[in-house]
Protein backbone atom coordinates (compact mmCIF):
# COMPACT_ATOMS: atom_id res chain seq x y z
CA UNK A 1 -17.69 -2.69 20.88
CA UNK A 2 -14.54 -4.47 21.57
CA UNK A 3 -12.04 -6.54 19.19
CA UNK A 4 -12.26 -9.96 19.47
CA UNK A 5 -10.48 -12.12 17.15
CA UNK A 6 -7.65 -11.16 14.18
CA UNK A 7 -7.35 -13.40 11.20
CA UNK A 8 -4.27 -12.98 8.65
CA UNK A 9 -3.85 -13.93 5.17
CA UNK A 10 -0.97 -14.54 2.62
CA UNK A 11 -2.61 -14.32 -1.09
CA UNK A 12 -1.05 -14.23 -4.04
CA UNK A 13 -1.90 -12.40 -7.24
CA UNK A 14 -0.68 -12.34 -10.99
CA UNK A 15 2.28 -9.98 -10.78
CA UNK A 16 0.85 -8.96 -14.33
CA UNK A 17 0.80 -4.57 -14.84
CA UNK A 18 -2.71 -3.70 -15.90
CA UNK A 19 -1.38 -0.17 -16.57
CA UNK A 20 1.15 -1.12 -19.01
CA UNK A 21 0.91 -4.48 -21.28
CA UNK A 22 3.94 -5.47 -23.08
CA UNK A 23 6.60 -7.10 -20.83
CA UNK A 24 5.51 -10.82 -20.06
CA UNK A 25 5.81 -11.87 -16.30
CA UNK A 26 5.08 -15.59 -16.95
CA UNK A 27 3.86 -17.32 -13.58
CA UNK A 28 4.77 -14.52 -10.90
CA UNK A 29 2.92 -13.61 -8.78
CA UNK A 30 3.15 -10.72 -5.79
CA UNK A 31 2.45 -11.84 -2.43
CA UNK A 32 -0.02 -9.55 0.22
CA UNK A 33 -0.99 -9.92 3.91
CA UNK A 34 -4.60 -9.62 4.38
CA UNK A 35 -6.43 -8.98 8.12
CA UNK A 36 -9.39 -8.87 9.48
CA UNK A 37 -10.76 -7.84 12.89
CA UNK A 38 -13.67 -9.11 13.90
CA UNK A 39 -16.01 -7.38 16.74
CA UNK A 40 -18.29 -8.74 19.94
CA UNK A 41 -20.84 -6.82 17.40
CA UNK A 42 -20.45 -8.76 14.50
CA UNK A 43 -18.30 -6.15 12.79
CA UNK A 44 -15.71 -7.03 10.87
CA UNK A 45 -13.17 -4.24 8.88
CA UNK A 46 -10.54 -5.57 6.30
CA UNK A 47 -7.05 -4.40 6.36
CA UNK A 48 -4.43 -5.47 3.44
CA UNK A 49 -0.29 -4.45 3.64
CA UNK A 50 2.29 -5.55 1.25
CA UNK A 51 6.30 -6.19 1.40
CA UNK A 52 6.89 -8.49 -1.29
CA UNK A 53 9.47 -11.09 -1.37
CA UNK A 54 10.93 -14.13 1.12
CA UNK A 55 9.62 -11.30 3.73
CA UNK A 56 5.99 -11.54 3.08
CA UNK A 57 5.55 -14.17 6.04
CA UNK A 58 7.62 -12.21 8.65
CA UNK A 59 5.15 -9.48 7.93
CA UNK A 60 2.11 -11.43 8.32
CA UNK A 61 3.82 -12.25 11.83
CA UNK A 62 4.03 -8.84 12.52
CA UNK A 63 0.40 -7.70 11.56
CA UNK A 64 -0.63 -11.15 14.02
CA UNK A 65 2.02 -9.72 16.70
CA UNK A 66 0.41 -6.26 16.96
CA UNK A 67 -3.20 -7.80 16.31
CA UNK A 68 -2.48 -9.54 19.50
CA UNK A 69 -1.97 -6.45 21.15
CA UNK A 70 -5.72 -5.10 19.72
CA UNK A 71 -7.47 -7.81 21.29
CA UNK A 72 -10.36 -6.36 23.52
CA UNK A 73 -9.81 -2.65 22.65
CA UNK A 74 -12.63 -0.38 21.15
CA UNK A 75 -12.26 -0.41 17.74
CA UNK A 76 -13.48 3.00 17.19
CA UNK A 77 -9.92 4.43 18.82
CA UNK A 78 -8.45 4.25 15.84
CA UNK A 79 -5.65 6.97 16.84
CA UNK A 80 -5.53 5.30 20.31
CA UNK A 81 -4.59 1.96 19.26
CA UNK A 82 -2.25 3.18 16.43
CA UNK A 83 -0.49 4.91 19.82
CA UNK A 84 -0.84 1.96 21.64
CA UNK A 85 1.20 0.17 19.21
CA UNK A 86 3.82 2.87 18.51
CA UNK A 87 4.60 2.72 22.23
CA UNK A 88 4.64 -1.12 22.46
CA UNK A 89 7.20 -1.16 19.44
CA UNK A 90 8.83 2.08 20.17
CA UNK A 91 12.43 0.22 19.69
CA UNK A 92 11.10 -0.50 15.99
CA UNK A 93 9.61 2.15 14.53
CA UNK A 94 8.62 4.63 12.86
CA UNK A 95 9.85 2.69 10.14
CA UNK A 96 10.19 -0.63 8.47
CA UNK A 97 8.31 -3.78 8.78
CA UNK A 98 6.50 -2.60 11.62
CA UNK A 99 4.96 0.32 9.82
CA UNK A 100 4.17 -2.02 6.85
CA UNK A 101 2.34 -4.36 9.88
CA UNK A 102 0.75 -1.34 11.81
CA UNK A 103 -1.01 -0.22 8.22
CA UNK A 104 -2.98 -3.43 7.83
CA UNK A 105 -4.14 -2.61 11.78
CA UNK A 106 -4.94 0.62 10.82
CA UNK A 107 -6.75 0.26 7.67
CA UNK A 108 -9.21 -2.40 9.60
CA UNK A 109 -9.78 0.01 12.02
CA UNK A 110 -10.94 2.56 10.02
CA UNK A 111 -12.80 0.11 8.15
CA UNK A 112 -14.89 -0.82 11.25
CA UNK A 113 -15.30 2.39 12.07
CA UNK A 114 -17.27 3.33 8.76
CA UNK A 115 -19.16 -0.04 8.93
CA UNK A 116 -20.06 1.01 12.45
CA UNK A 117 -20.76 4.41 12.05
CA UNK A 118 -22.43 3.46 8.17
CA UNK A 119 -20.29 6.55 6.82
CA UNK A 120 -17.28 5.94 4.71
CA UNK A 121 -13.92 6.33 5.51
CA UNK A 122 -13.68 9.45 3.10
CA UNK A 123 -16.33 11.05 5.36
CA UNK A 124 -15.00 10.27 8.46
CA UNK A 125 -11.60 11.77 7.20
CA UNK A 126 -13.52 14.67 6.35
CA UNK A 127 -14.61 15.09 3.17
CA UNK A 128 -12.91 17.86 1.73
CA UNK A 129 -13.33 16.39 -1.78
CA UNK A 130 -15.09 14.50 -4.31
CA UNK A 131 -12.37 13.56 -6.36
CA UNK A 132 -8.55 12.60 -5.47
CA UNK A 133 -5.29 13.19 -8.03
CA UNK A 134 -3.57 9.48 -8.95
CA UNK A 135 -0.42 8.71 -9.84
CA UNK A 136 0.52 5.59 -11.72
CA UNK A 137 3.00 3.43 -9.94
CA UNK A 138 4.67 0.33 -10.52
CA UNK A 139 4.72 0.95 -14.58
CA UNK A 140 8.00 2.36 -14.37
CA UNK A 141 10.40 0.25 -12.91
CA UNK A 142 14.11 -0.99 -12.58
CA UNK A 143 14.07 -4.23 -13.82
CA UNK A 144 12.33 -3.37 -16.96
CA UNK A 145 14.19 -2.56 -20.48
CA UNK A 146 14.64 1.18 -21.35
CA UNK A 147 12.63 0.62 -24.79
CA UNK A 148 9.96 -0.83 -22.10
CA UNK A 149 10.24 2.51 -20.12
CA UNK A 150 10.21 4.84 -23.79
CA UNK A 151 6.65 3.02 -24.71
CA UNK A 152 5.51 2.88 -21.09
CA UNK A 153 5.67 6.69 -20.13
CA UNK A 154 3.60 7.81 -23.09
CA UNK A 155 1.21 5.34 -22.92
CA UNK A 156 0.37 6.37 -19.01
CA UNK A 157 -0.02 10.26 -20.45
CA UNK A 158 -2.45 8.93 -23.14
CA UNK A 159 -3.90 7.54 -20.37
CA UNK A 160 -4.40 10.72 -19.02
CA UNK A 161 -2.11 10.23 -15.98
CA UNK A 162 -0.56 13.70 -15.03
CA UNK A 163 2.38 11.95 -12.56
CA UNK A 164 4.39 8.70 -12.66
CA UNK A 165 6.42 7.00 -9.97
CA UNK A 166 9.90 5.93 -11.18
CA UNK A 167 12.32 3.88 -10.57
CA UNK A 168 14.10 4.21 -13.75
CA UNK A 169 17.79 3.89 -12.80
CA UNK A 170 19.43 0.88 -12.43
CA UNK A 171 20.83 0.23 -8.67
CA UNK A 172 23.82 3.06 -7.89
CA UNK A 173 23.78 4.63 -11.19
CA UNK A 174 21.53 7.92 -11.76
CA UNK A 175 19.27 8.63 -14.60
CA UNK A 176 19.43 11.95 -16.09
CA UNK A 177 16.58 14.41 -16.30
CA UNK A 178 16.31 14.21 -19.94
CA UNK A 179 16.38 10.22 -19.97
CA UNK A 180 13.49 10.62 -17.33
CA UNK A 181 11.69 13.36 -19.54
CA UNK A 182 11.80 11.04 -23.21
CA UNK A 183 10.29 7.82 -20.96
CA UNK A 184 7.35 9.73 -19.89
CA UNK A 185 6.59 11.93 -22.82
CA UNK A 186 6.43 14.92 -20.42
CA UNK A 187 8.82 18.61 -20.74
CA UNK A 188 10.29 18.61 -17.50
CA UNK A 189 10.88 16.06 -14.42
CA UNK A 190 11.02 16.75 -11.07
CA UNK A 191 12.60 14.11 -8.13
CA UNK A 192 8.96 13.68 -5.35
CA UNK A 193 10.36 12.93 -1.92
């Protein structure tokens, strides 16, 4: 099985929070790159990367630029390729908009590879468990009002969320623990790097 063609997307979405109502968004929207690979054996696996912003079409260039570079390989190779592409951006990475672009890649790949194989990803990864832990991201961020952040938190524990990404403090300026603590309803907070 070889790759044979690579098809990118820009699609836009409501930038609406279905984990937290309350703060109205109006007509925004958040922008992702979609892929797909396509095989000589009809298989096709669907990657999907984000960035967000006035950058959204230098990424889709990217995911194109190293799709390029996947043209005619086995798709199956998944950690071959991903090397192959580390090595032909080595002055770029690990990092940045190429990682962002090599995700989409590497998401399709996988996704052929199950398709191919008819075993999900999870198995092919292993499939050590039946069940994953979530966090809920996205609810908790800069631009929105502290009494936003106060209602927010506790809702996502009712929720039965056990962990929250923040971004609670406004650009340069720290948040205390205890601020952090009251806008998530929880006892202690800890910093996740």
């Amino acid at each position: 099985m070889k790759v044979t063609h690579v098809k990118t997307r820009i699609i836009s979405t409501p930038a609406g929070n279905p984990l937290v109502v309350g703060i109205p968004v109006g007509n925004a929207t958040r922008e992702f790159v979609t892929l797909e690979l396509g095989t000589d054996a009809g298989v096709e696996g669907i990657g999907l990367t984000f960035f967000g912003g006035p950058l959204t079409v230098a990424l889709r260039d990217a995911v194109e630029a190293l799709g390029a570079l996947v043209m005619g390989e086995n798709p199956l190779q998944v950690e071959a390729i991903a090397a192959k592409l580390r090595q032909a951006a080595s002055g770029a990475g690990p990092g940045g908009i190429f990682t962002l672009a090599l995700s989409a890649i590497d998401i399709a790949l996988w996704d052929i590879k199950g398709k191919a194989l008819g075993q999900s990803v999870h198995a092919l990864l292993g499939g050590y468990r039946d069940r994953a832990p979530t966090y809920a991201s996205g609810a908790l961020m800069r631009p929105y009002p502290t009494a936003y952040l106060a209602e927010a938190g506790p809702r996502l524990v009712q929720m039965g969320f056990k962990q929250m990404k923040t971004q609670m403090a406004p650009s340069q300026q720290s948040t205390s623990r205890s601020s952090v603590c009251a806008c998530c309803g929880r006892a202690s907070a800890r910093r996740l790097t």
